[in-house]
C-alpha atoms as a PDB file:
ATOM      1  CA  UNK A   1       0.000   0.000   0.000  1.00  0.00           C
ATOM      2  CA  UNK A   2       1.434   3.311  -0.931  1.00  0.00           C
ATOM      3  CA  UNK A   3       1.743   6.084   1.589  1.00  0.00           C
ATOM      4  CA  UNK A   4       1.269   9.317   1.218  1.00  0.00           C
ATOM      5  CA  UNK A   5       2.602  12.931   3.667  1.00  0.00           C
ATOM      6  CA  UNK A   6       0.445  15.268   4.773  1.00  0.00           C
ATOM      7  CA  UNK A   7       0.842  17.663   8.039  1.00  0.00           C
ATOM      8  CA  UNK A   8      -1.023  18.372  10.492  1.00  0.00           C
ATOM      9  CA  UNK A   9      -1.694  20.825  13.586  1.00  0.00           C
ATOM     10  CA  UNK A  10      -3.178  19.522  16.963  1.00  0.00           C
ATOM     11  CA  UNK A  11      -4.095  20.963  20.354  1.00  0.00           C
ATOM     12  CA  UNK A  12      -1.247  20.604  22.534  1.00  0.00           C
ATOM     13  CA  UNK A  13      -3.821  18.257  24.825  1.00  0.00           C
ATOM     14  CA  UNK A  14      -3.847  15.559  21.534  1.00  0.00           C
ATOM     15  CA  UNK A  15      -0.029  16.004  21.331  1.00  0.00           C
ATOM     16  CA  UNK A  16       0.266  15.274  24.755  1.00  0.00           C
ATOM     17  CA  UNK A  17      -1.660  12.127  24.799  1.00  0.00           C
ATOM     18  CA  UNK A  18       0.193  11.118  21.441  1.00  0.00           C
ATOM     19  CA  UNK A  19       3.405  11.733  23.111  1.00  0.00           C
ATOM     20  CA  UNK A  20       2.282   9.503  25.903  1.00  0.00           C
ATOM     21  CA  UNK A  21       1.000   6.472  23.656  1.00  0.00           C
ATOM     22  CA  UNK A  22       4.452   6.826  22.087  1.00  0.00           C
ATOM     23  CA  UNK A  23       6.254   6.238  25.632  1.00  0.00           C
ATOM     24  CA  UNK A  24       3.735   3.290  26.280  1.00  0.00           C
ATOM     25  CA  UNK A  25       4.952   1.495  22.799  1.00  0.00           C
ATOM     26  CA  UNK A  26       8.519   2.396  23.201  1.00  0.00           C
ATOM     27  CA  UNK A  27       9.530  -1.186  22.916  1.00  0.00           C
ATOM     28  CA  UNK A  28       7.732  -1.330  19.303  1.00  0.00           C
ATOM     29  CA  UNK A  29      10.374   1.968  18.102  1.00  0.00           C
ATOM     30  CA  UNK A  30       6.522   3.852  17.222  1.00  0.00           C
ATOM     31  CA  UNK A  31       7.253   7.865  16.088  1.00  0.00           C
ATOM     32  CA  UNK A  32       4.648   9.901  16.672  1.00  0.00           C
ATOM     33  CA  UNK A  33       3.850   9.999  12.904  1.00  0.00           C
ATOM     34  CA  UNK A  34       3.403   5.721  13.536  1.00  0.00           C
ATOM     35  CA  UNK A  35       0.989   6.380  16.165  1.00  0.00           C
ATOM     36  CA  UNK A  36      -1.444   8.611  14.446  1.00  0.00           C
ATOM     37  CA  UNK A  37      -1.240   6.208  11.483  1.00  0.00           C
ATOM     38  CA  UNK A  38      -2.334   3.304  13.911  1.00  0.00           C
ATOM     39  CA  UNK A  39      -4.703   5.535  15.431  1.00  0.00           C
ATOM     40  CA  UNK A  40      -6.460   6.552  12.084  1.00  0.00           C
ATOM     41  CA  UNK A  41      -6.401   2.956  11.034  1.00  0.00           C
ATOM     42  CA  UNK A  42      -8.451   1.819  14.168  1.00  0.00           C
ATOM     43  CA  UNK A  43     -10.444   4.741  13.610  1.00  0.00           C
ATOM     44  CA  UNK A  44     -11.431   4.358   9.701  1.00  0.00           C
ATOM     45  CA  UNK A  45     -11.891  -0.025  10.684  1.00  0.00           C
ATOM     46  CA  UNK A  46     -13.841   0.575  13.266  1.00  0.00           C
ATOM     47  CA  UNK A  47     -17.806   0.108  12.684  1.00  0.00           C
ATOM     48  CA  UNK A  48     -18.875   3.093  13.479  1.00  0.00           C
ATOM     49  CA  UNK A  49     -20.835   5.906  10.741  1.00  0.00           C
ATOM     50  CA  UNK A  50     -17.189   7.693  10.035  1.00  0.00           C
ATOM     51  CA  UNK A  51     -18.588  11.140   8.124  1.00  0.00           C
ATOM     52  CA  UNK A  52     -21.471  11.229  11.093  1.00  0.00           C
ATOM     53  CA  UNK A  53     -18.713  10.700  13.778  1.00  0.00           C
ATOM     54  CA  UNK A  54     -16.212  13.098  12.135  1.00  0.00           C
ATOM     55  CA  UNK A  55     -18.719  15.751  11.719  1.00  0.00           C
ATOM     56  CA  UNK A  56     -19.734  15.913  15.400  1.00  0.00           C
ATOM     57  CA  UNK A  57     -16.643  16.508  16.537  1.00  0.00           C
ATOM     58  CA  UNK A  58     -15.742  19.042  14.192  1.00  0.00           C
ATOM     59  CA  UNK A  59     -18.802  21.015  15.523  1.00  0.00           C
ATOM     60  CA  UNK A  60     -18.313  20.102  19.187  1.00  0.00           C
ATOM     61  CA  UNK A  61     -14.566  21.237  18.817  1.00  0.00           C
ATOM     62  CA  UNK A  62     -16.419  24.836  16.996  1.00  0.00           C
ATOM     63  CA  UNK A  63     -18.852  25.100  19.979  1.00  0.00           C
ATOM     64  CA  UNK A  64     -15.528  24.502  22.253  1.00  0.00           C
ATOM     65  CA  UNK A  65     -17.133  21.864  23.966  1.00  0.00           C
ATOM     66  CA  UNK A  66     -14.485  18.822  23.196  1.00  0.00           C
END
């Protein structure tokens, strides 16, 4: 599967719990950039309704209530 870069900006509370996860899974050698990926992946697999999901958070994080 090809991978592709992108960037991305997060709330230093999301960096700090990535940073965290990292720590937890130092004996795997995870970056940060590893982690999101694995995180995304269980995201997108998961069953949930992904476009309903993402779109509530977007407006909770808008109404500043995430």
């Amino acid at each position: 599967m090809a991978k592709e870069k992108f960037g991305v900006t997060v709330d230093a509370e999301i960096l700090r719990e990535v940073d965290e996860l990292v720590a937890e899974c130092d004996d795997l050698g995870v970056s940060r950039s590893g982690t999101v990926e694995a995180i995304l992946t269980a995201f997108v697999q998961s069953e949930s309704n992904h476009a309903e999901r993402v779109r509530e958070i977007i407006i909770q994080k808008r109404q500043d209530t995430l």
